[in-house]
C-alpha atoms as a PDB file:
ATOM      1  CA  UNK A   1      23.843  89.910  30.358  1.00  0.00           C
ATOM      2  CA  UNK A   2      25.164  88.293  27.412  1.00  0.00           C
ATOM      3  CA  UNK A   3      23.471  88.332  23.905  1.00  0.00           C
ATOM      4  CA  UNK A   4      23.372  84.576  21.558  1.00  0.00           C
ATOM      5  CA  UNK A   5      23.141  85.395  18.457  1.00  0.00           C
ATOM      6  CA  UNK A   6      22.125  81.760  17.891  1.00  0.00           C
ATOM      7  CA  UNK A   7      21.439  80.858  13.829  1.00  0.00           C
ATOM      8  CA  UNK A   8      24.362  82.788  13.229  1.00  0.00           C
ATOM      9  CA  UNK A   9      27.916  81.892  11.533  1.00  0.00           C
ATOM     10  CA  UNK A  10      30.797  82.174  13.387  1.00  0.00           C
ATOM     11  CA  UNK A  11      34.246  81.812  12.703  1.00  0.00           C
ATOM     12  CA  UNK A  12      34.023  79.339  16.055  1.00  0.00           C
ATOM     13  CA  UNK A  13      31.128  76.326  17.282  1.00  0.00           C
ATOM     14  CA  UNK A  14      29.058  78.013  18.900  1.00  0.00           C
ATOM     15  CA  UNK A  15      25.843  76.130  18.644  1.00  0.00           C
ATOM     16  CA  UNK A  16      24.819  74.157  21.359  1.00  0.00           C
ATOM     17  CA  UNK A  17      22.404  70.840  22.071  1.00  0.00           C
ATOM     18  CA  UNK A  18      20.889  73.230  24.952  1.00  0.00           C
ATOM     19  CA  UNK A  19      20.364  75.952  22.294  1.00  0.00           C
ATOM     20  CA  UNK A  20      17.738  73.606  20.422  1.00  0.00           C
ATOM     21  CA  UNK A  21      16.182  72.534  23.493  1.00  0.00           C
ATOM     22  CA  UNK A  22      15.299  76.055  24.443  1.00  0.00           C
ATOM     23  CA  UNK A  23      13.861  76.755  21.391  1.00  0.00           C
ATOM     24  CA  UNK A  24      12.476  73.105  21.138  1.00  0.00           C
ATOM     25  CA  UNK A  25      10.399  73.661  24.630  1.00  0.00           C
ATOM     26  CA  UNK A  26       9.149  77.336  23.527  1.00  0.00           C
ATOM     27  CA  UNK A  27       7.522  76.046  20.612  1.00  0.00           C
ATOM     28  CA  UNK A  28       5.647  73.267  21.591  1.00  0.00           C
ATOM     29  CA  UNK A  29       5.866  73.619  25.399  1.00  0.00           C
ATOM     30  CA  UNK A  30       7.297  71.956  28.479  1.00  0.00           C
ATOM     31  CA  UNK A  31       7.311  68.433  29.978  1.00  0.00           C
ATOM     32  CA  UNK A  32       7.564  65.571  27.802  1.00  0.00           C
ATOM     33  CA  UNK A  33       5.423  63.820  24.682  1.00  0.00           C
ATOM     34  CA  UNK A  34       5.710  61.182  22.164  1.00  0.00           C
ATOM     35  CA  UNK A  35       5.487  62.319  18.758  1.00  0.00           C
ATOM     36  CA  UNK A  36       2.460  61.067  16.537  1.00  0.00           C
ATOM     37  CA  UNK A  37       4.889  58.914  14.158  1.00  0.00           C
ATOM     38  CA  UNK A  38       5.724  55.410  14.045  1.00  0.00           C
ATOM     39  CA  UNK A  39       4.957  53.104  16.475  1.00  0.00           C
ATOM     40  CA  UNK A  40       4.446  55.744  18.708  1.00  0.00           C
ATOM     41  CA  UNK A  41       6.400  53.996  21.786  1.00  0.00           C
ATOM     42  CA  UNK A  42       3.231  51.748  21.763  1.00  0.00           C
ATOM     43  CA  UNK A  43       4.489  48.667  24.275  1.00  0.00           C
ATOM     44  CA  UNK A  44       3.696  45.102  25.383  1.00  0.00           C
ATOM     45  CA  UNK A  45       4.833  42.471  27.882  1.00  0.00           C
ATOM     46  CA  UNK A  46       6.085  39.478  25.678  1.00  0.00           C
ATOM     47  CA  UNK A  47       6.867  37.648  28.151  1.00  0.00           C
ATOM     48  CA  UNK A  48       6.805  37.810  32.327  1.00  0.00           C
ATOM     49  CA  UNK A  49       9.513  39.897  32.444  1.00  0.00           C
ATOM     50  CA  UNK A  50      10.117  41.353  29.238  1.00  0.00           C
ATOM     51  CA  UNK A  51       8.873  44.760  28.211  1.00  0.00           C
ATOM     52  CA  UNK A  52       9.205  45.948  24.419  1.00  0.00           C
ATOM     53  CA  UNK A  53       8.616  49.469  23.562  1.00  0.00           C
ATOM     54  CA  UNK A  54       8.473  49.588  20.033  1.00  0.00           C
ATOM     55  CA  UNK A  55      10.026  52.555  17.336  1.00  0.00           C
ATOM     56  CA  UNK A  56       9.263  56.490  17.792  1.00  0.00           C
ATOM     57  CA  UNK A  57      10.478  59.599  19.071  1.00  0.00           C
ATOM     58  CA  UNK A  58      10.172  61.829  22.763  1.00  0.00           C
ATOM     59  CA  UNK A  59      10.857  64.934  23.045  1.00  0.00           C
ATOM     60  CA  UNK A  60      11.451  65.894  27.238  1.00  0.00           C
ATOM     61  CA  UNK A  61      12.697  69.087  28.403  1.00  0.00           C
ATOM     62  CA  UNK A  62      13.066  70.042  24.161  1.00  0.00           C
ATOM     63  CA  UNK A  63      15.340  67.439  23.156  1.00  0.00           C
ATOM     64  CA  UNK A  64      14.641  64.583  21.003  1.00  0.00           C
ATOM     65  CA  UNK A  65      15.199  60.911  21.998  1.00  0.00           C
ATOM     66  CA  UNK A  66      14.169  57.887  19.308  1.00  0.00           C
ATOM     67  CA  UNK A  67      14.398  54.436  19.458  1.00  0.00           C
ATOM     68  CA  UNK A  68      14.817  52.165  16.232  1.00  0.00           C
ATOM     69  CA  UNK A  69      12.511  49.097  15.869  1.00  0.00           C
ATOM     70  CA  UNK A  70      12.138  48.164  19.491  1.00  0.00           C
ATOM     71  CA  UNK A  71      13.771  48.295  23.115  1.00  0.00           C
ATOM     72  CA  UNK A  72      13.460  45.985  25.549  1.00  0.00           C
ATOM     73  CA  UNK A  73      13.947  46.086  29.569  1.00  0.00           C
ATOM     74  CA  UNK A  74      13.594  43.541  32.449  1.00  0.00           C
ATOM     75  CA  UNK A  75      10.618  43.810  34.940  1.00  0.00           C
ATOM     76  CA  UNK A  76      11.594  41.247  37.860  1.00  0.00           C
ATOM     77  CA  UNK A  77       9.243  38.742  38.928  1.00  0.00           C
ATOM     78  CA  UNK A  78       6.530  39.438  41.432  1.00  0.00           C
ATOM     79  CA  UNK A  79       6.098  37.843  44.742  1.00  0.00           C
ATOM     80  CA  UNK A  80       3.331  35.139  45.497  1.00  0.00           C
ATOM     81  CA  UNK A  81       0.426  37.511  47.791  1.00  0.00           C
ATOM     82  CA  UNK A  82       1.855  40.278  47.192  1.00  0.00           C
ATOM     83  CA  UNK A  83       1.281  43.215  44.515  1.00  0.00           C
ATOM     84  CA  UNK A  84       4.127  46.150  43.413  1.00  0.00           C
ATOM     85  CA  UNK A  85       4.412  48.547  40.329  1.00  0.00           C
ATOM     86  CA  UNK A  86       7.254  48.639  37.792  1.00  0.00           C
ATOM     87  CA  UNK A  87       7.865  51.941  36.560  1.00  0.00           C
ATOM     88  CA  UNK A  88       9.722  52.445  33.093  1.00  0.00           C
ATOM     89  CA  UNK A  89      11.075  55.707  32.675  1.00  0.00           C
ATOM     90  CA  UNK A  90      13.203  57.800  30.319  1.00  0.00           C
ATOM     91  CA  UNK A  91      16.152  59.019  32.315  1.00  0.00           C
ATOM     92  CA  UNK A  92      18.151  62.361  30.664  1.00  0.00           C
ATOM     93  CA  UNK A  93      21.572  63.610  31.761  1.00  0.00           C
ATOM     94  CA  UNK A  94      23.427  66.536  30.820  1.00  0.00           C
ATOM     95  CA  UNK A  95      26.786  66.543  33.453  1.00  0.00           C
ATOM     96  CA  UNK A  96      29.357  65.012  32.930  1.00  0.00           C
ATOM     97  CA  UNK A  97      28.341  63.717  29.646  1.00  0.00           C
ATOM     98  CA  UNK A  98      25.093  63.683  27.512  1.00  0.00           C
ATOM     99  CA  UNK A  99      23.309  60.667  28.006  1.00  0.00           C
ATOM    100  CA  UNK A 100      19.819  59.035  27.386  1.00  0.00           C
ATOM    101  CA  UNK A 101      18.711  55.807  28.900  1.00  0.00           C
ATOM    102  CA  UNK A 102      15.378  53.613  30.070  1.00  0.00           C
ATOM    103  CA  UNK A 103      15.584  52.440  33.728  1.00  0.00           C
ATOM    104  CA  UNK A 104      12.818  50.533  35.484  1.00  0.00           C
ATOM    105  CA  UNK A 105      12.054  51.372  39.437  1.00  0.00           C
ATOM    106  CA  UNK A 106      10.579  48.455  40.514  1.00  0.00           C
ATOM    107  CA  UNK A 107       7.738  49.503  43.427  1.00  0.00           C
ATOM    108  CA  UNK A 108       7.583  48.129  46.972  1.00  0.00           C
ATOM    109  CA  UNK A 109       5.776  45.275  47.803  1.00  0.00           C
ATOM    110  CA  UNK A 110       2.317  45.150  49.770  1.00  0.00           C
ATOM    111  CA  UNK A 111      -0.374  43.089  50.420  1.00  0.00           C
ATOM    112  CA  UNK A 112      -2.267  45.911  49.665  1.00  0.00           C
ATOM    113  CA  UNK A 113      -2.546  48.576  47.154  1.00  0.00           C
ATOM    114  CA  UNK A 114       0.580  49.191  45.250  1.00  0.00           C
ATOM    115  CA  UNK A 115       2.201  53.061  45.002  1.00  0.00           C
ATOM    116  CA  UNK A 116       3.794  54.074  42.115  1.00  0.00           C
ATOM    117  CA  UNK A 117       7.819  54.474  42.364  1.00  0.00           C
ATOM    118  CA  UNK A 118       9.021  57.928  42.582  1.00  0.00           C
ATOM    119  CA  UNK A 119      11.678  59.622  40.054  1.00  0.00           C
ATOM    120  CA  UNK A 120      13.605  62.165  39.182  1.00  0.00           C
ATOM    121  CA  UNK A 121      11.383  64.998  38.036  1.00  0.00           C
ATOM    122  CA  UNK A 122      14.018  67.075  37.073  1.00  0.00           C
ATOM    123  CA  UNK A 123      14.181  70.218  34.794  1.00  0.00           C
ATOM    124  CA  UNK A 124      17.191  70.285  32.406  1.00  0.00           C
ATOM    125  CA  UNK A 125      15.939  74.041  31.005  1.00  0.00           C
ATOM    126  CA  UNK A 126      16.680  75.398  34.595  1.00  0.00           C
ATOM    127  CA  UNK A 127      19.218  74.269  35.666  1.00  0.00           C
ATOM    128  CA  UNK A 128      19.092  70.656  36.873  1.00  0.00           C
ATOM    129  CA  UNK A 129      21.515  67.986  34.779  1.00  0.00           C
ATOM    130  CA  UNK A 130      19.776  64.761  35.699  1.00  0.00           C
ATOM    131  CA  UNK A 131      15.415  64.407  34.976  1.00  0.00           C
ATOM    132  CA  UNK A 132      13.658  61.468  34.237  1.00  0.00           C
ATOM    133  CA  UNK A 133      10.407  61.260  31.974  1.00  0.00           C
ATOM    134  CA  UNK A 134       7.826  57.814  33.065  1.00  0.00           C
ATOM    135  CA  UNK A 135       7.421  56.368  30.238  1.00  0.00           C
ATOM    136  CA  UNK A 136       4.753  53.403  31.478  1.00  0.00           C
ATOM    137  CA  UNK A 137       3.425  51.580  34.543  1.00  0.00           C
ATOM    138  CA  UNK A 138       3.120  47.692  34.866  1.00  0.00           C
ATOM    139  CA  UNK A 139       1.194  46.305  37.894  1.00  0.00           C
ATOM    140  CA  UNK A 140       1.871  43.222  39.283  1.00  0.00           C
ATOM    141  CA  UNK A 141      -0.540  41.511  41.436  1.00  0.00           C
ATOM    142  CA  UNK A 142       1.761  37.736  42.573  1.00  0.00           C
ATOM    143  CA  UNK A 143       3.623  36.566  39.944  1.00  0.00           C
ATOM    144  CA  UNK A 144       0.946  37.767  37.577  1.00  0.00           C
ATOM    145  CA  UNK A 145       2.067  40.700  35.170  1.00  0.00           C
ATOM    146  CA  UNK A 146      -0.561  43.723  33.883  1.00  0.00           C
ATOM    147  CA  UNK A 147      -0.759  44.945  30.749  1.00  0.00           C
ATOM    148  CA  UNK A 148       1.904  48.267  30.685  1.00  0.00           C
ATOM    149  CA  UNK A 149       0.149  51.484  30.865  1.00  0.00           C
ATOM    150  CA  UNK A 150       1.303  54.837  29.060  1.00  0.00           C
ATOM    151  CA  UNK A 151       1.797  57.847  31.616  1.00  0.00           C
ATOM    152  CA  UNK A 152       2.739  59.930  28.491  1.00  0.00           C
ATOM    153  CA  UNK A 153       0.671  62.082  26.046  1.00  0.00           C
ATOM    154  CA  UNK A 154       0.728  61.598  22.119  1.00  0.00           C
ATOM    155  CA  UNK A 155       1.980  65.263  20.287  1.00  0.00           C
ATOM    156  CA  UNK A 156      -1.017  66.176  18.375  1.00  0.00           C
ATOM    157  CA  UNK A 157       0.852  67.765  15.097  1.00  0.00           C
ATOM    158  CA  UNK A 158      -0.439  71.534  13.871  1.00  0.00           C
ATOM    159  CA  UNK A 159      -2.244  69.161  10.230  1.00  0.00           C
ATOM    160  CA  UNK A 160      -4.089  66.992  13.456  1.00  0.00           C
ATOM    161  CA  UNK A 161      -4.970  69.739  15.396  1.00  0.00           C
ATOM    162  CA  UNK A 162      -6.198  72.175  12.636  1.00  0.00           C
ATOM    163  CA  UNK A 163      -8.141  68.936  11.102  1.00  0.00           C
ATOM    164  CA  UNK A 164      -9.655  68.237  14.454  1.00  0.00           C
ATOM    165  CA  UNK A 165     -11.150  71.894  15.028  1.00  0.00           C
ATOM    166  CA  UNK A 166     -12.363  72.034  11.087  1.00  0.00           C
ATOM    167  CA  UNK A 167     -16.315  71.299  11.153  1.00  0.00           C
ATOM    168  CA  UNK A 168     -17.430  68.708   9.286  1.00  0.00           C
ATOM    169  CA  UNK A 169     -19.842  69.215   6.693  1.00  0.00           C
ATOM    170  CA  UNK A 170     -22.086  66.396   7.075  1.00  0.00           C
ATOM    171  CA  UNK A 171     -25.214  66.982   5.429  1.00  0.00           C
ATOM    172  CA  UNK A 172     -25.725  70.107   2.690  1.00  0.00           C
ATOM    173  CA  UNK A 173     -28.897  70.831   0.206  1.00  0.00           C
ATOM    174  CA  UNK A 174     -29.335  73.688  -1.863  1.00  0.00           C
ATOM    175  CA  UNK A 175     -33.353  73.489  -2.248  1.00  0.00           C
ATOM    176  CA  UNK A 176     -34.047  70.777   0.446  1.00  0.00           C
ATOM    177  CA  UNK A 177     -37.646  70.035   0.167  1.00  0.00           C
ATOM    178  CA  UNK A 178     -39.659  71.591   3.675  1.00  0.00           C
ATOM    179  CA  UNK A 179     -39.956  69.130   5.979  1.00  0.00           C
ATOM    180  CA  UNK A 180     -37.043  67.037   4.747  1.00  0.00           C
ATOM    181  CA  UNK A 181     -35.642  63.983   6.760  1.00  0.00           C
ATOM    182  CA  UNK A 182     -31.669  63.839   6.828  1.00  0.00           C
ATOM    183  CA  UNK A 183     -29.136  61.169   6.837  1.00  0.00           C
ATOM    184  CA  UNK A 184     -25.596  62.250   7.828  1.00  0.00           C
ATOM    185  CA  UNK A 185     -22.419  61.444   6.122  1.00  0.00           C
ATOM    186  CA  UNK A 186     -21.197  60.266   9.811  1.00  0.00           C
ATOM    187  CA  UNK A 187     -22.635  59.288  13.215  1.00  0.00           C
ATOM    188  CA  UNK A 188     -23.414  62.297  15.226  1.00  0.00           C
ATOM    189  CA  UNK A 189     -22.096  60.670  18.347  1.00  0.00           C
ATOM    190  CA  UNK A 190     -18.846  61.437  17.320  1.00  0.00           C
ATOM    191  CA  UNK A 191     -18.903  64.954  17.638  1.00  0.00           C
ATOM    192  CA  UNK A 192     -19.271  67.199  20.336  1.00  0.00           C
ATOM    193  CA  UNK A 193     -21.830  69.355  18.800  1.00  0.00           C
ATOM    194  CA  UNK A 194     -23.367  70.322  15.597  1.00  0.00           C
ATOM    195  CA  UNK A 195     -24.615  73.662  13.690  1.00  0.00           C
ATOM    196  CA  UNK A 196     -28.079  72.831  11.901  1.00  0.00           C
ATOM    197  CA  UNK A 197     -28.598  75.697   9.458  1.00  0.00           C
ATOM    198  CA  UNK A 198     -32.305  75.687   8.175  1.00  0.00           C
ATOM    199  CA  UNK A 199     -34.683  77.807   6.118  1.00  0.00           C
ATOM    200  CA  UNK A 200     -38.240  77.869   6.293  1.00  0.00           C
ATOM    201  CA  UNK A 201     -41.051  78.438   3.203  1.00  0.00           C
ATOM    202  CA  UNK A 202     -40.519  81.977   2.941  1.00  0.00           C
ATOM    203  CA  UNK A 203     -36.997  82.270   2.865  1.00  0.00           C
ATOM    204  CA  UNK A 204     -36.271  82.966   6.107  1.00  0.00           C
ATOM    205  CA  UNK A 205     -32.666  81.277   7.931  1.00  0.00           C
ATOM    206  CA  UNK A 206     -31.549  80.281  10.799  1.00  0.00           C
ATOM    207  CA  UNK A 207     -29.615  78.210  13.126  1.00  0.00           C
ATOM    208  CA  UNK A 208     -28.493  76.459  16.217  1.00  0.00           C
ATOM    209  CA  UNK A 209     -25.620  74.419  18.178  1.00  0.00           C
ATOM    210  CA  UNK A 210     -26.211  71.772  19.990  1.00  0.00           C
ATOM    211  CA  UNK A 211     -23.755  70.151  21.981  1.00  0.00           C
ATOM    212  CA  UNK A 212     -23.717  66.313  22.636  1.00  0.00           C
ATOM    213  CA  UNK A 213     -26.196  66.091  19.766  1.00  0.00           C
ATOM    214  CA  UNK A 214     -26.561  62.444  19.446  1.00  0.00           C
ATOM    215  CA  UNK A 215     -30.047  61.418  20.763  1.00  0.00           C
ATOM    216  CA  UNK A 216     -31.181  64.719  20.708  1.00  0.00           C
ATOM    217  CA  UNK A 217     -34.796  66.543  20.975  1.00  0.00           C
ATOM    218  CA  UNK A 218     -34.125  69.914  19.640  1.00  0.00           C
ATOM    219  CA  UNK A 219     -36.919  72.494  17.762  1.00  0.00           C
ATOM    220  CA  UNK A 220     -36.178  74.701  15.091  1.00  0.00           C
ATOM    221  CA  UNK A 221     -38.182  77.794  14.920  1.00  0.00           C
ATOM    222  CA  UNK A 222     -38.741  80.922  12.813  1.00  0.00           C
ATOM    223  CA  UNK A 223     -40.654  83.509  13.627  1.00  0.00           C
ATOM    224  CA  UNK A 224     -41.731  86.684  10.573  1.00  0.00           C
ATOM    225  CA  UNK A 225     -43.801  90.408  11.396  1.00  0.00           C
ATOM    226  CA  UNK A 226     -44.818  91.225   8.447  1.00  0.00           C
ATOM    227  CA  UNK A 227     -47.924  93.521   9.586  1.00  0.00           C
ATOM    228  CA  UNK A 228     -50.321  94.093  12.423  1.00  0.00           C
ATOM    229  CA  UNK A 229     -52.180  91.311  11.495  1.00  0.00           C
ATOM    230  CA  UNK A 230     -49.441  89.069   9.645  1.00  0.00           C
ATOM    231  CA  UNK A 231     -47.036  87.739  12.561  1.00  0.00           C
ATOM    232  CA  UNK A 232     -46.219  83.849  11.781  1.00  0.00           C
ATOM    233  CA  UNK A 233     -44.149  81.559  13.484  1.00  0.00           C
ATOM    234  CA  UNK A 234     -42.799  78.680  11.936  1.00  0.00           C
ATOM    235  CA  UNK A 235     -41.660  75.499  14.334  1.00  0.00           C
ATOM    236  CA  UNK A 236     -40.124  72.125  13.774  1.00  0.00           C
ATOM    237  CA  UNK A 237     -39.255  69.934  16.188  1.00  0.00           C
ATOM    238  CA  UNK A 238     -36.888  67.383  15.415  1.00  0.00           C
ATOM    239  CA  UNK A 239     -34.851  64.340  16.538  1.00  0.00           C
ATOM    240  CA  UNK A 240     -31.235  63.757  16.077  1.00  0.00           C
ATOM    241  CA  UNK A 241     -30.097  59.854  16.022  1.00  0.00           C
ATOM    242  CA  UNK A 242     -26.766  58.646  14.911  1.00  0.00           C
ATOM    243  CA  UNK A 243     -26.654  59.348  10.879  1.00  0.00           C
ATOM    244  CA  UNK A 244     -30.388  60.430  10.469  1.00  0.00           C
ATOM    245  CA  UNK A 245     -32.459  63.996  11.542  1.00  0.00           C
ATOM    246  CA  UNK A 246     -36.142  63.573  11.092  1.00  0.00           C
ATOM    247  CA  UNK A 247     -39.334  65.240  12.578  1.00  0.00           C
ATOM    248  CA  UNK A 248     -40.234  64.185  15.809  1.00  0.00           C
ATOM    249  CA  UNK A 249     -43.443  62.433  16.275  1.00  0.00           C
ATOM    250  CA  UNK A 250     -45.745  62.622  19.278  1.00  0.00           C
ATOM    251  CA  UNK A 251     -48.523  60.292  20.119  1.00  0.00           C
ATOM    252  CA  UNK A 252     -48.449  59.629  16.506  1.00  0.00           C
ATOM    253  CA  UNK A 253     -48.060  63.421  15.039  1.00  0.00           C
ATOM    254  CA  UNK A 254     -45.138  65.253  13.531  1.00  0.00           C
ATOM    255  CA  UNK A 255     -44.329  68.024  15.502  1.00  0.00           C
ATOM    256  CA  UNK A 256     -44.103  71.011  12.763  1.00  0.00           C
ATOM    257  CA  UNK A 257     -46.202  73.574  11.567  1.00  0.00           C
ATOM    258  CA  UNK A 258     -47.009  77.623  11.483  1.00  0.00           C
ATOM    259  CA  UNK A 259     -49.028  79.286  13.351  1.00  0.00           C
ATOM    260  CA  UNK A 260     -50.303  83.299  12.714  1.00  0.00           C
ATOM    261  CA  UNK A 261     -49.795  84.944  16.608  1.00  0.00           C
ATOM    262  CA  UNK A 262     -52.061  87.467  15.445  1.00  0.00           C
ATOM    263  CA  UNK A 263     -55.293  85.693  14.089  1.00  0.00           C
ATOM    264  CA  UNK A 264     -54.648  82.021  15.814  1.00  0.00           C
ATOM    265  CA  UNK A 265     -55.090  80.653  12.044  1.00  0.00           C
ATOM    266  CA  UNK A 266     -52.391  77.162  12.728  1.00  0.00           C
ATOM    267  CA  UNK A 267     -51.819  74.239  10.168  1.00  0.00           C
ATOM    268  CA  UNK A 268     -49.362  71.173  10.456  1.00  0.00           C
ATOM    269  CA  UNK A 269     -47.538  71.053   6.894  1.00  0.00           C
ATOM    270  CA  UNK A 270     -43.758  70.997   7.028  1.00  0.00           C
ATOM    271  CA  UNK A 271     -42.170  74.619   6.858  1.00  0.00           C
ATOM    272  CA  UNK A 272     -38.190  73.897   8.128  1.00  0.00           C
ATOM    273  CA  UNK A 273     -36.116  72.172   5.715  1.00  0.00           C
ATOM    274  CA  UNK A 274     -32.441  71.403   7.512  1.00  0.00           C
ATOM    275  CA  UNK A 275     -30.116  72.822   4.444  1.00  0.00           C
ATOM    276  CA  UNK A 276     -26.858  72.297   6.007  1.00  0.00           C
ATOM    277  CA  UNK A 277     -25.447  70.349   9.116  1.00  0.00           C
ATOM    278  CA  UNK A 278     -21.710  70.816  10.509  1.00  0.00           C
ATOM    279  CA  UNK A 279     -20.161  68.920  13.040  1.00  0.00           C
ATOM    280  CA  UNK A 280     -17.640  69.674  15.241  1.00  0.00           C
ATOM    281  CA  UNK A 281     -15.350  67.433  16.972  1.00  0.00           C
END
């Protein structure tokens, strides 16, 4: 057992490239990703056999690799009839010297459907000292070229993430009139489901989630015991389309209105108002 006292000072170097990537994997896990900055690594073919991969930053197996402006690599040409996949990967080696470079593995030919090249799917955290990261995929079908293809995931940073899970507030009122029609600060087909928060006439609250709201039929009801012979439940039905949230109509009649359980009394005025609608992505 030996004991690293790592972000320490010592009279000797003692810090090493291995050290970061240990901590580098812990933190934001294993594998490989391309940061969310710059260009991202976004790519194009700008010619037949000329791939650019444009500025940004990888981190595989916790260390960091970026490229400046642009790279380019050679895809060879295809084959007339016959269809094969280019593979552009990051390959990483730690023995005898540390060293980061892009290789292409250019597929086999077929007259049928192509298989991707294998590579090195090394581990440089346990143990391995050569593991390569695929970076993107270009088909060739004859001497036609595809478009290249990512086979790596975008790092979501902790400001994206924690602004991704934040609800939305996309509609509030603090007296909305009963009955009230809504229109939404955004669409709610972007969002994977949204709280309604609503109040009826006599002060009563609730609310509901619904997931996958846009297009939605969803009813809103409150029910209130106030004595043997005062039990009233208050319902809304109503429709959720892209920026708006109004009462749904039926053969020509909004769907809303109270109704005493006790005597059967019923009218059809509005007694929901929507005060407050959050989405969530």
């Amino acid at each position: 057992m030996s004991l690293h006292f790592v972000t320490s000072a010592q009279p000797t170097d003692h810090v090493y490239s291995s050290d970061e990537a240990r901590k580098t994997e812990g933190m934001i896990g294993s594998g490989g990703f391309v940061l969310g900055i710059k260009d991202k690594l976004s790519a194009s073919m700008i010619d037949a056999n000329t791939l650019r991969i444009l500025e940004g930053d990888i981190i595989f197996c916790g260390r960091q690799v970026n490229i400046t402006n642009y790279e380019e690599v050679t895809i060879q040409n295809g084959t007339p009839g016959m269809n094969s996949i280019a593979l552009v990967v990051l390959n990483m080696k730690t023995d005898p010297s540390e060293e980061a470079t892009i290789k292409v593995y250019e597929g086999t030919e077929t007259d049928g459907d192509p298989v991707m090249p294998e590579y090195i799917e090394g581990d440089l955290n346990n143990g391995d000292t050569e593991a390569e990261m695929p970076l993107y995929a270009i088909t060739k079908t004859g001497l036609s070229v595809g478009d290249p293809v990512a086979q790596f995931d975008v790092w979501v940073s902790e400001k994206e993430f924690r602004t991704s899970i934040a609800p939305v507030v996309l509609f509030a009122a603090d007296s909305p009139a009963m009955g009230n029609d809504v229109a939404l600060s955004e669409s709610a087909a972007n969002f994977s489901s949204i709280v309604i928060e609503y109040v009826d006439s006599g002060g009563v609250f609730g609310s509901c989630e619904i997931t996958d709201p846009d297009g939605k039929i969803v009813s809103l009801t409150l029910s209130k015991f106030a004595s043997e012979g005062w039990f009233t439940i208050n319902s809304r039905v109503i429709q959720i389309n892209g920026t708006t949230i109004t009462t749904y109509v039926l053969n020509g009649i909004r769907v809303t209105g109270q109704v005493n359980a006790k005597t059967g009394e019923s009218d059809r005025r509005g007694v929901i108002a929507v005060k407050r609608v959050l989405g969530k992505r």
